[in-house]
PDB file of N, CA and C in Angstrom:
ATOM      1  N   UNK A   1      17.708  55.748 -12.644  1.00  0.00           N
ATOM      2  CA  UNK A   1      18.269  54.417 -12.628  1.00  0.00           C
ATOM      3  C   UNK A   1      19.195  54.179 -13.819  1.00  0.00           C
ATOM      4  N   UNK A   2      18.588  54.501 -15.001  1.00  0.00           N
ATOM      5  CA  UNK A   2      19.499  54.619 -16.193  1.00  0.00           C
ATOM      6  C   UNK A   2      20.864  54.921 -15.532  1.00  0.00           C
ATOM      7  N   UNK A   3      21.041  56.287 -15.677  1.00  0.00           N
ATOM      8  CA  UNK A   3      22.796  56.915 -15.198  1.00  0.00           C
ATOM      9  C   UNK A   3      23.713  55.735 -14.385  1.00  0.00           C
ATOM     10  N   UNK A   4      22.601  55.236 -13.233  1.00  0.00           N
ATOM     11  CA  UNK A   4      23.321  53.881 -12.841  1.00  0.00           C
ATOM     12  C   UNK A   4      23.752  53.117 -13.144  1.00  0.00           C
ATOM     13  N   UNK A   5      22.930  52.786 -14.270  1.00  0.00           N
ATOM     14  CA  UNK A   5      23.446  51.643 -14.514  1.00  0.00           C
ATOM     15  C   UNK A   5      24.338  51.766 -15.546  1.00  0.00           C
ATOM     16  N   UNK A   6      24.692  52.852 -16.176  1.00  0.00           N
ATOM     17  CA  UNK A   6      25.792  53.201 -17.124  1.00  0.00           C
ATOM     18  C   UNK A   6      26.948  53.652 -16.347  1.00  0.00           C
ATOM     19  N   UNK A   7      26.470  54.149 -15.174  1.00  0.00           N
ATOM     20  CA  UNK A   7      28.392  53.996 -14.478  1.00  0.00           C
ATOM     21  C   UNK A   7      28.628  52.711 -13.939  1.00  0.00           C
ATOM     22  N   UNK A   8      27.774  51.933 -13.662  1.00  0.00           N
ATOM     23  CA  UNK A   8      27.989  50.618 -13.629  1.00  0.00           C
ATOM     24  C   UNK A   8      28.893  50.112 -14.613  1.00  0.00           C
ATOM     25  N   UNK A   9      28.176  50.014 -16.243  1.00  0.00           N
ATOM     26  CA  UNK A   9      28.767  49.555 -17.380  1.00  0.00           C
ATOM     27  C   UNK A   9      30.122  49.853 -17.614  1.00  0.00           C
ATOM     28  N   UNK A  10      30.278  51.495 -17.130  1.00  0.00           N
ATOM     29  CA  UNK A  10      31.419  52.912 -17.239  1.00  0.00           C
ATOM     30  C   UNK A  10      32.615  51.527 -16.444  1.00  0.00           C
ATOM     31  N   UNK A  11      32.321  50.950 -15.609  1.00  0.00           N
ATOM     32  CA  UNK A  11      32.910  50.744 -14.171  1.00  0.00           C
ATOM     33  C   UNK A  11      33.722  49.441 -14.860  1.00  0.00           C
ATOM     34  N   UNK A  12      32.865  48.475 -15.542  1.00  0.00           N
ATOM     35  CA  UNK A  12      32.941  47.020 -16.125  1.00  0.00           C
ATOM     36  C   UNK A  12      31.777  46.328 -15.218  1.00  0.00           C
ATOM     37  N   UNK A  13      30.948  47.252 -14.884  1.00  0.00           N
ATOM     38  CA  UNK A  13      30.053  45.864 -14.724  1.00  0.00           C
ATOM     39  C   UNK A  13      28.703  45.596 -15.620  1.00  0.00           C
ATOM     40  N   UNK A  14      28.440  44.334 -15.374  1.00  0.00           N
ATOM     41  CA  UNK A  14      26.945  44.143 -16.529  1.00  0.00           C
ATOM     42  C   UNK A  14      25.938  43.823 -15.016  1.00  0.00           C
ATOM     43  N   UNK A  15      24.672  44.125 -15.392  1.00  0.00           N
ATOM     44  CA  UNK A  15      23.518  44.166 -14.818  1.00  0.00           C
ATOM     45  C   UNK A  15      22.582  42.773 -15.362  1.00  0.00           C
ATOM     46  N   UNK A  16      22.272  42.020 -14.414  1.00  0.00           N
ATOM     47  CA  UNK A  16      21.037  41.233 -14.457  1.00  0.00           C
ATOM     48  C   UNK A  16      20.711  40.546 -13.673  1.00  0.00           C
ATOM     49  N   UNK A  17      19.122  40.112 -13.615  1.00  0.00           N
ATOM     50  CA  UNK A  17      18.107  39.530 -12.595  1.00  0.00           C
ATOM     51  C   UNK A  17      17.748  38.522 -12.968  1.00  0.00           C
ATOM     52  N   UNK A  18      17.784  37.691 -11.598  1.00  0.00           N
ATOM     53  CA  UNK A  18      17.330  36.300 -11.641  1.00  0.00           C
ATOM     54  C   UNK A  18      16.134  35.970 -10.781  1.00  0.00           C
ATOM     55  N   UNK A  19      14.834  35.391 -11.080  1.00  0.00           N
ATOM     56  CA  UNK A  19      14.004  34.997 -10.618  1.00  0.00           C
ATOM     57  C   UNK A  19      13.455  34.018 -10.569  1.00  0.00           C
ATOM     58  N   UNK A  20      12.491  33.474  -9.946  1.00  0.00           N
ATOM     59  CA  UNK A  20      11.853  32.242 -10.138  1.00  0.00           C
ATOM     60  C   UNK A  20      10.568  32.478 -10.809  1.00  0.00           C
ATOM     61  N   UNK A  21      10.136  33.433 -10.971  1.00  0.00           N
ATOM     62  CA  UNK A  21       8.789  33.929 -12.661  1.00  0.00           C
ATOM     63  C   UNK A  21       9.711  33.225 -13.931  1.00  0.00           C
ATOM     64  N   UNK A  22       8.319  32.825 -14.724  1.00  0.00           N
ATOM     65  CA  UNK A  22       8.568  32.631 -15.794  1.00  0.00           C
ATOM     66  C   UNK A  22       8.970  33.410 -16.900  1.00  0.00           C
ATOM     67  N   UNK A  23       9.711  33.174 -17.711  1.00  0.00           N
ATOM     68  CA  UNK A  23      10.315  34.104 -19.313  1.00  0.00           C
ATOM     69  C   UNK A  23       8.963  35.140 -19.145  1.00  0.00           C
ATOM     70  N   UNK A  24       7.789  34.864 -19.290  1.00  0.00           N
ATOM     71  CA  UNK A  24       6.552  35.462 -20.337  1.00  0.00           C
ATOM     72  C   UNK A  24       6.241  36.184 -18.710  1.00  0.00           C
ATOM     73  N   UNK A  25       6.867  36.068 -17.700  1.00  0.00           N
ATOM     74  CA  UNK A  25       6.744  37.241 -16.426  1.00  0.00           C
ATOM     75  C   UNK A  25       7.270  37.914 -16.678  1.00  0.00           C
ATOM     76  N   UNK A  26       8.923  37.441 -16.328  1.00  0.00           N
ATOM     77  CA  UNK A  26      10.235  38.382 -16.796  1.00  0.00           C
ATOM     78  C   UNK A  26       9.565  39.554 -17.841  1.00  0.00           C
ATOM     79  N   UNK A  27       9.164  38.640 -19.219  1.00  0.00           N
ATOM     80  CA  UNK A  27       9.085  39.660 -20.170  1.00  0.00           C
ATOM     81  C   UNK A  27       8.167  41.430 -19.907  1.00  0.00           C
ATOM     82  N   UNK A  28       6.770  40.512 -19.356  1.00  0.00           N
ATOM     83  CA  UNK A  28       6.065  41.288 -18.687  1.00  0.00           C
ATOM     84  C   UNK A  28       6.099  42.477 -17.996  1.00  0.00           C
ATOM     85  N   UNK A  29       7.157  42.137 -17.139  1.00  0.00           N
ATOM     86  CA  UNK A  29       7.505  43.141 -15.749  1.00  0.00           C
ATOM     87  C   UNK A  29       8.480  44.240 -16.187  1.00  0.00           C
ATOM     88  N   UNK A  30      10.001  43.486 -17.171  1.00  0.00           N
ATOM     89  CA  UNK A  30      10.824  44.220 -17.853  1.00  0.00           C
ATOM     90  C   UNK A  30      10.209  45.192 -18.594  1.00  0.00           C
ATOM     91  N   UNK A  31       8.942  45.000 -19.528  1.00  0.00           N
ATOM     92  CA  UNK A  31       8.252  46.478 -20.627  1.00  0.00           C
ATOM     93  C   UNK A  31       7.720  46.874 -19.826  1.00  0.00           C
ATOM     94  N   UNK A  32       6.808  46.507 -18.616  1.00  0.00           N
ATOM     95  CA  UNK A  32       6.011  47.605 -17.936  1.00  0.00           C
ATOM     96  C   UNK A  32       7.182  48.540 -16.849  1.00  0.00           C
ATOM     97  N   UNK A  33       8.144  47.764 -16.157  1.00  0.00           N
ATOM     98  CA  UNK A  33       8.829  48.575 -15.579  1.00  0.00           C
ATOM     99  C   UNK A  33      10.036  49.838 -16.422  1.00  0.00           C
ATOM    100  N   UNK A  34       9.720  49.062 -17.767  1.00  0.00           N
ATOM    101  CA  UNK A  34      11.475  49.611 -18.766  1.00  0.00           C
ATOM    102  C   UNK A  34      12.433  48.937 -17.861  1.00  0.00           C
ATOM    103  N   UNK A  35      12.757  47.708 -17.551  1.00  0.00           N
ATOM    104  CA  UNK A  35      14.487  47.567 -17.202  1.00  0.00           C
ATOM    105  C   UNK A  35      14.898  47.195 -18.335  1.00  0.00           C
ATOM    106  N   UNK A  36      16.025  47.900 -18.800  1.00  0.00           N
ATOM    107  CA  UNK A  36      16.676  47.774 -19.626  1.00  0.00           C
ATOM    108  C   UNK A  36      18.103  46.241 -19.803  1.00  0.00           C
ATOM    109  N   UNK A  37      17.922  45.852 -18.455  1.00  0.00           N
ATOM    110  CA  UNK A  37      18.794  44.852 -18.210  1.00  0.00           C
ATOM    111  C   UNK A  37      18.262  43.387 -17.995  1.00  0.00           C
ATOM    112  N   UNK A  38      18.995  42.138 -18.794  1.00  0.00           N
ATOM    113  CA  UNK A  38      18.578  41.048 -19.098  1.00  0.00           C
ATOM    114  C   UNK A  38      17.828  40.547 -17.165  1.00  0.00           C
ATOM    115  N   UNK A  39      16.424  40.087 -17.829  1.00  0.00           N
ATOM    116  CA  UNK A  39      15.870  39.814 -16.272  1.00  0.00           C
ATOM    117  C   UNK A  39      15.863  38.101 -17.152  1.00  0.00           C
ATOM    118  N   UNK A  40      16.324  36.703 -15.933  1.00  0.00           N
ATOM    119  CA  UNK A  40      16.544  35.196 -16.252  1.00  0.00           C
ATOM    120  C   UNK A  40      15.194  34.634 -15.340  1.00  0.00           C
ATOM    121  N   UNK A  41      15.323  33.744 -15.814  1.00  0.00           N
ATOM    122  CA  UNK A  41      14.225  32.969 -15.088  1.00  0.00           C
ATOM    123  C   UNK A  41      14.812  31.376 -14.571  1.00  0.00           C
ATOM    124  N   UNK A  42      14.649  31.269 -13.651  1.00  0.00           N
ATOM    125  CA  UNK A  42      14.291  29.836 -12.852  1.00  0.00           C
ATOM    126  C   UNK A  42      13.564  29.408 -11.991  1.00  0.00           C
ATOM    127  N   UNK A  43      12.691  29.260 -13.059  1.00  0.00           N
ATOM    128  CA  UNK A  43      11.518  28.527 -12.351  1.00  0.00           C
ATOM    129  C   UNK A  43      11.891  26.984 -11.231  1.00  0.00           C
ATOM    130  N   UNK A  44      12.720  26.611 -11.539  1.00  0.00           N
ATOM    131  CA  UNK A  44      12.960  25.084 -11.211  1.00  0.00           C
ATOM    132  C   UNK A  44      14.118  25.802  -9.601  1.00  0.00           C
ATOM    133  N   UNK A  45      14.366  27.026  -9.590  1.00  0.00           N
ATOM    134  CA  UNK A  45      15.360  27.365  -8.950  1.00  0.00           C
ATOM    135  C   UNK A  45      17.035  26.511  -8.501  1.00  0.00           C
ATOM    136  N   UNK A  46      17.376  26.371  -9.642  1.00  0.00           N
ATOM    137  CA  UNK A  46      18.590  25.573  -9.599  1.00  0.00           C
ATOM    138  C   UNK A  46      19.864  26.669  -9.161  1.00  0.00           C
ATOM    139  N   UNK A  47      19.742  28.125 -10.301  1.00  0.00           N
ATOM    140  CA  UNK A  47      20.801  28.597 -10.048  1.00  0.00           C
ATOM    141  C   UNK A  47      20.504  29.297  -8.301  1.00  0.00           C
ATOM    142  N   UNK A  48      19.278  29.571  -8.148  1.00  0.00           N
ATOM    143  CA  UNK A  48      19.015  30.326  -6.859  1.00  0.00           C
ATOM    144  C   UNK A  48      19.335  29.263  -6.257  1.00  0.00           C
ATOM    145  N   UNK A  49      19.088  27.985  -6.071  1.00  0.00           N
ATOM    146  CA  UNK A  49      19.819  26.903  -4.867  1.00  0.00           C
ATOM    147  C   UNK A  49      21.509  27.289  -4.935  1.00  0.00           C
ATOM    148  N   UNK A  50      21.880  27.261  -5.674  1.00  0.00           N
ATOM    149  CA  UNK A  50      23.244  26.987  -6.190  1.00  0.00           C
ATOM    150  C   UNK A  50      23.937  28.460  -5.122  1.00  0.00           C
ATOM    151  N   UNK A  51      23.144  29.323  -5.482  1.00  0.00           N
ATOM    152  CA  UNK A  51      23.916  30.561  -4.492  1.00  0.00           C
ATOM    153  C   UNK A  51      23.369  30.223  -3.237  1.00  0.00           C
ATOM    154  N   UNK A  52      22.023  29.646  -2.989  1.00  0.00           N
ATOM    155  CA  UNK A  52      21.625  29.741  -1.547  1.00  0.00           C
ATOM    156  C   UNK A  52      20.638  30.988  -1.165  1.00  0.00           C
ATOM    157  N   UNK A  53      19.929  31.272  -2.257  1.00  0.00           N
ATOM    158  CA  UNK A  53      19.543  32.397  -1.952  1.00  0.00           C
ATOM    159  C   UNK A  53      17.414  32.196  -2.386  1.00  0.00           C
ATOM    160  N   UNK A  54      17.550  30.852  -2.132  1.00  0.00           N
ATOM    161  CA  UNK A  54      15.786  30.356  -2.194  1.00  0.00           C
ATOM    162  C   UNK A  54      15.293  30.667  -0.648  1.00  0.00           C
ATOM    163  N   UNK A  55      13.963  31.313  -0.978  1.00  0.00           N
ATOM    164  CA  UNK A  55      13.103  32.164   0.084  1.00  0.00           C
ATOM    165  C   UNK A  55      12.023  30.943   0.345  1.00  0.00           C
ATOM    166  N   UNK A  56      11.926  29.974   1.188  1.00  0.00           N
ATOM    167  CA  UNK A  56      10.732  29.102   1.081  1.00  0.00           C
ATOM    168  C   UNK A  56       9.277  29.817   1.509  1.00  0.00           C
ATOM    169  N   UNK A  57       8.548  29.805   0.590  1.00  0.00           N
ATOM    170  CA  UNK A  57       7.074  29.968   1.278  1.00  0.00           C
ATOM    171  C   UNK A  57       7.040  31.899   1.214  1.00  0.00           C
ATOM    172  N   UNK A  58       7.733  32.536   0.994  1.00  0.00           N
ATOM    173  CA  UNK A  58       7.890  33.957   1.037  1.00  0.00           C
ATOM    174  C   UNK A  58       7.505  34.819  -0.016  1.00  0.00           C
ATOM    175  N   UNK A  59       6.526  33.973  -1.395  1.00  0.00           N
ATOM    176  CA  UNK A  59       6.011  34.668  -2.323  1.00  0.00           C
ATOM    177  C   UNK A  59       4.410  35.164  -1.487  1.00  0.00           C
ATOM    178  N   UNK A  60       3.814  36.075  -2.086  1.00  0.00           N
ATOM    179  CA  UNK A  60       2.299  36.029  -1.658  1.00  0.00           C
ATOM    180  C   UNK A  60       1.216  35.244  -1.823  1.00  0.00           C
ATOM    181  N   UNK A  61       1.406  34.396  -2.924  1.00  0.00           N
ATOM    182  CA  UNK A  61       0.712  32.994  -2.546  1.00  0.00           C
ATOM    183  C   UNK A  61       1.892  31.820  -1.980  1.00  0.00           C
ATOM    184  N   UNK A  62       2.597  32.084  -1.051  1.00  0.00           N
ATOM    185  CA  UNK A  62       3.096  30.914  -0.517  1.00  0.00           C
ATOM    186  C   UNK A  62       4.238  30.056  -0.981  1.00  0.00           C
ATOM    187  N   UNK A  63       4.518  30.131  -2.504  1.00  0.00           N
ATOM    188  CA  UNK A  63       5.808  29.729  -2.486  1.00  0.00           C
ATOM    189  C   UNK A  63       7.111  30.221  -2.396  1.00  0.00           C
ATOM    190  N   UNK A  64       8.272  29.690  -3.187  1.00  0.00           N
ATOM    191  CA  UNK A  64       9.791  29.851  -2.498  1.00  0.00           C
ATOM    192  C   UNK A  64       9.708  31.387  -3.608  1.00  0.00           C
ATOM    193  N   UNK A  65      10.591  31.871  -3.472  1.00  0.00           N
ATOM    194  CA  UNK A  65      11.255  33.297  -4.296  1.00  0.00           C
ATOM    195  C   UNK A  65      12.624  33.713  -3.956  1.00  0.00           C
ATOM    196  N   UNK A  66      13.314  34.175  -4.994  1.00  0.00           N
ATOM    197  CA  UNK A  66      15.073  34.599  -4.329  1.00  0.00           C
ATOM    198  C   UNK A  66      14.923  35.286  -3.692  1.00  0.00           C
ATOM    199  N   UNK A  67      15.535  35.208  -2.757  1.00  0.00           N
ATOM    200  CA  UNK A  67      15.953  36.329  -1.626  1.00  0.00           C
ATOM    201  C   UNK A  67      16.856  37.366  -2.584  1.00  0.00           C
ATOM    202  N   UNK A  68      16.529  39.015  -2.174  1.00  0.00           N
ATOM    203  CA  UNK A  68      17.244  39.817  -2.867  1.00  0.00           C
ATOM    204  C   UNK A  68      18.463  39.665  -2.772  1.00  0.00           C
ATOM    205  N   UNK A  69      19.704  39.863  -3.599  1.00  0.00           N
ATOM    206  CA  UNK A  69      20.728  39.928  -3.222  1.00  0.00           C
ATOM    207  C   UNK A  69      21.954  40.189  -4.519  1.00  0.00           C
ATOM    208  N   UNK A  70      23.064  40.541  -4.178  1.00  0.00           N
ATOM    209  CA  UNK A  70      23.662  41.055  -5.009  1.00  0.00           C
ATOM    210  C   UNK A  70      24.826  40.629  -5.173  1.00  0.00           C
ATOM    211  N   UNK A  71      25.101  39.665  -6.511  1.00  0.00           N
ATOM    212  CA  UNK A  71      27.098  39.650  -6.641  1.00  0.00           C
ATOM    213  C   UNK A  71      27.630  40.082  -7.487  1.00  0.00           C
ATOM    214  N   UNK A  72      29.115  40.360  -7.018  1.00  0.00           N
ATOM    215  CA  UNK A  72      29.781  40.796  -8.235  1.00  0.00           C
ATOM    216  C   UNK A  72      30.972  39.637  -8.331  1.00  0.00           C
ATOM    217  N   UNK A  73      31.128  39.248  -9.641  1.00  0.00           N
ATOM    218  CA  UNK A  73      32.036  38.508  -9.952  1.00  0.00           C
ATOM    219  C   UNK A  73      33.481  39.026 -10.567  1.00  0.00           C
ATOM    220  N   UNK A  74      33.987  38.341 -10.588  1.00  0.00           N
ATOM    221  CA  UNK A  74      35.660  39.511 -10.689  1.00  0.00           C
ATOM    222  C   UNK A  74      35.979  38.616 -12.387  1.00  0.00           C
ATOM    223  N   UNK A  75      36.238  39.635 -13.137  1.00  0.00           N
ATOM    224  CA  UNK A  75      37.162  38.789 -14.438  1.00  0.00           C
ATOM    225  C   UNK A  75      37.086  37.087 -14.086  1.00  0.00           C
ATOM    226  N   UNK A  76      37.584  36.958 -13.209  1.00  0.00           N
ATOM    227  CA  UNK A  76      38.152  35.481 -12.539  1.00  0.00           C
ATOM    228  C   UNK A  76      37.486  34.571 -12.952  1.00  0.00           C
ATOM    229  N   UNK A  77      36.047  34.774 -12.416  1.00  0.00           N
ATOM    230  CA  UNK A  77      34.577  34.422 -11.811  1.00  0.00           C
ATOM    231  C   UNK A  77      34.474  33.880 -11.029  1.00  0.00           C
ATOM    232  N   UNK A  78      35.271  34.445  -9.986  1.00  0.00           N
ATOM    233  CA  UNK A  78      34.857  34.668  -8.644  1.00  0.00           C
ATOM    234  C   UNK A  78      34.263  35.604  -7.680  1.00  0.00           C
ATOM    235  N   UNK A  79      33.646  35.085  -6.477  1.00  0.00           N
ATOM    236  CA  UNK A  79      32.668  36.045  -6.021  1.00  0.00           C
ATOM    237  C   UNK A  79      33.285  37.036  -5.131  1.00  0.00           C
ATOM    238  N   UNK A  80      33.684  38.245  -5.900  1.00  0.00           N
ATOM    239  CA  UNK A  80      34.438  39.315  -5.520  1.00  0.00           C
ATOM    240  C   UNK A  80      33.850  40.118  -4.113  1.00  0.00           C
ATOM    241  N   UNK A  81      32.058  39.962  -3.953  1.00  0.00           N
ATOM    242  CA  UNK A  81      31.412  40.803  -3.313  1.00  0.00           C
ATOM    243  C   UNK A  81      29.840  40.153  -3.271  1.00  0.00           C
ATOM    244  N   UNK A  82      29.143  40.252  -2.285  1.00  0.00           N
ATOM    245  CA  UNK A  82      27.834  39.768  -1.885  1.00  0.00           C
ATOM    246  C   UNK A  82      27.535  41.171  -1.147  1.00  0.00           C
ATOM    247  N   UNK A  83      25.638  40.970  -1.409  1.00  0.00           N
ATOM    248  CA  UNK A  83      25.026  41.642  -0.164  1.00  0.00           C
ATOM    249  C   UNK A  83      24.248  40.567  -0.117  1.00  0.00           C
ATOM    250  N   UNK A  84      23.302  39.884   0.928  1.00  0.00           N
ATOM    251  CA  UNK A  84      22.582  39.650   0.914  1.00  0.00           C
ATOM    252  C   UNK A  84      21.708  39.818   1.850  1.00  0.00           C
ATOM    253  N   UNK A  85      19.838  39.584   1.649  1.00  0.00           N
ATOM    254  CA  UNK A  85      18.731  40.059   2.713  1.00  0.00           C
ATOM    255  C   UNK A  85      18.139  39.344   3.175  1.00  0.00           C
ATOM    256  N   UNK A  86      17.936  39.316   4.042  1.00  0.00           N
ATOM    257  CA  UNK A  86      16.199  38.012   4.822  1.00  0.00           C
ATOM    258  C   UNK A  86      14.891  38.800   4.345  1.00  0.00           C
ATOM    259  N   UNK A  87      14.535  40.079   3.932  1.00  0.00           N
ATOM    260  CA  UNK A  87      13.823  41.108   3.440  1.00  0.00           C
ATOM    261  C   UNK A  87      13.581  41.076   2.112  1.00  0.00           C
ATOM    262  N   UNK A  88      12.561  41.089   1.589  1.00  0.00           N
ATOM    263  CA  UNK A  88      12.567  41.024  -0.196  1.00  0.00           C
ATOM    264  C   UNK A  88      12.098  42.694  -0.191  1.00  0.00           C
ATOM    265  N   UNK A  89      11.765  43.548   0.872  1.00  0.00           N
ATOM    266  CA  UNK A  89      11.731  45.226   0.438  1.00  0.00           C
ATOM    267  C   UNK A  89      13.055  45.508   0.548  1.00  0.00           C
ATOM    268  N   UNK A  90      13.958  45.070   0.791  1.00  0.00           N
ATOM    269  CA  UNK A  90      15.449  45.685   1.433  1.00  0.00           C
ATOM    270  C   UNK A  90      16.182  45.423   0.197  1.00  0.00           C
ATOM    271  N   UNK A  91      16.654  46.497  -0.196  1.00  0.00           N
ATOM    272  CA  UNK A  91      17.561  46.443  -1.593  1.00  0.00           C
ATOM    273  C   UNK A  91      18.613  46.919  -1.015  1.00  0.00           C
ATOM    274  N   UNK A  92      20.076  46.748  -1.953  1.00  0.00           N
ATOM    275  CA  UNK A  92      21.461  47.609  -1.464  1.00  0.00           C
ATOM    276  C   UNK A  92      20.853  48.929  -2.809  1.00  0.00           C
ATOM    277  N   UNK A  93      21.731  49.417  -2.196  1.00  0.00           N
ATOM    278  CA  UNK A  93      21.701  51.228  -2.440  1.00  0.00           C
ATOM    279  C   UNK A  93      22.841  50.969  -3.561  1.00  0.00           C
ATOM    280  N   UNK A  94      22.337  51.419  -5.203  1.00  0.00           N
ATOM    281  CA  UNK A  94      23.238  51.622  -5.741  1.00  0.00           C
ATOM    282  C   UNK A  94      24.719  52.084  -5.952  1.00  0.00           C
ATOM    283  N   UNK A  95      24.592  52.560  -4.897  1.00  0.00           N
ATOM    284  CA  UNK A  95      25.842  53.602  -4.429  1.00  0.00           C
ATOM    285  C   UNK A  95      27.522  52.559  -4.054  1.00  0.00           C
ATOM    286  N   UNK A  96      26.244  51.963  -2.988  1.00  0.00           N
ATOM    287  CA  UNK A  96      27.259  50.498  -2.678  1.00  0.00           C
ATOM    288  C   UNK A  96      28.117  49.514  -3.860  1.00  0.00           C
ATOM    289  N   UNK A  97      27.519  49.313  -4.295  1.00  0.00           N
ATOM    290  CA  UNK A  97      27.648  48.480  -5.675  1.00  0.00           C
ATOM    291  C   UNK A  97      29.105  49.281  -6.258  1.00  0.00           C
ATOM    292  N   UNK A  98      28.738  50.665  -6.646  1.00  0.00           N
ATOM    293  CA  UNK A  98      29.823  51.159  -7.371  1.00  0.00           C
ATOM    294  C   UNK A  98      30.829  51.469  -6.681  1.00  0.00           C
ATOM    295  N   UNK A  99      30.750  51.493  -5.292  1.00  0.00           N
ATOM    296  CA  UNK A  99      31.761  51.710  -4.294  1.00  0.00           C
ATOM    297  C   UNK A  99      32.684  50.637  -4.562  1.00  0.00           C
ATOM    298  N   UNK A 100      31.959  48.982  -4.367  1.00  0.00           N
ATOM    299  CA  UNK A 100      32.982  48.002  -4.749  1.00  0.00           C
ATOM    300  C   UNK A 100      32.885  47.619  -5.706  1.00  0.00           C
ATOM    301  N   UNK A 101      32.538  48.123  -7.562  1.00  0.00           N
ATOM    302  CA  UNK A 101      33.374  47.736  -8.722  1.00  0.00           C
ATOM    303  C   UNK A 101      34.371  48.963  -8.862  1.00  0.00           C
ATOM    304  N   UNK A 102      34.566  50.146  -7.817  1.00  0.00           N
ATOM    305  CA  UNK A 102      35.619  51.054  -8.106  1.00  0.00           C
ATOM    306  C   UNK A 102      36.943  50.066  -7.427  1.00  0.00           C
ATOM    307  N   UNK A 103      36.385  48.971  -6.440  1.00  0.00           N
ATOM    308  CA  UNK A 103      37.715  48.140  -5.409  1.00  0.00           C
ATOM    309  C   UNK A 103      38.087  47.372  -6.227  1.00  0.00           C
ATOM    310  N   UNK A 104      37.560  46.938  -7.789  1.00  0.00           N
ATOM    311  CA  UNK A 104      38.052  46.095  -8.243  1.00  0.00           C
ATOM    312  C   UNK A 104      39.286  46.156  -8.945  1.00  0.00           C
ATOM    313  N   UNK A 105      40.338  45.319  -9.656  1.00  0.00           N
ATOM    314  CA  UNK A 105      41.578  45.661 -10.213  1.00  0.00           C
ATOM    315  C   UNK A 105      41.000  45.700 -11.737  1.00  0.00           C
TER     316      UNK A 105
END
């Protein structure tokens, strides 16, 4: 995953996760997993409303959670590229990702 995410960086892009866990989750999950990339929290899910990407009722005890999903924003900050899932196992394939920050100018 590392190498990824350094041709990512290689590419211009930055890496990070947004959830509805709290900081002291985030923190949690980031040392036990090693992600090396800033994981955010919204609990209140403002920025996840804001994309549209709140899961109602789809955590394992029952509440909302982001739906996986992926953007890339262009210099601009605009939304250059989306994936998004109805699936919280369904990830995009790294591969994808670098396919379109190679489309970028």
């Amino acid at each position: 995953m590392q190498s990824r995410l350094k041709e990512m960086h290689e590419l211009g892009g930055r890496v990070l996760a947004i959830s509805v866990d709290s900081p002291e989750q985030s923190k949690a999950l980031a040392e036990s997993a090693e992600i090396t990339f800033p994981l955010l929290s919204d609990p209140e899910c403002k920025v996840i409303d804001a994309y549209g990407l709140r899961h109602r009722g789809a955590s394992i005890n029952g509440g909302d959670i982001a739906r996986p999903a992926v953007f890339i924003i262009d210099r601009d900050g605009k939304i250059a590229w989306r994936a998004l899932t109805e699936n919280w196992r369904v990830r995009v394939r790294p591969e994808m990702i670098l396919e379109q920050l190679e489309k970028l100018p």
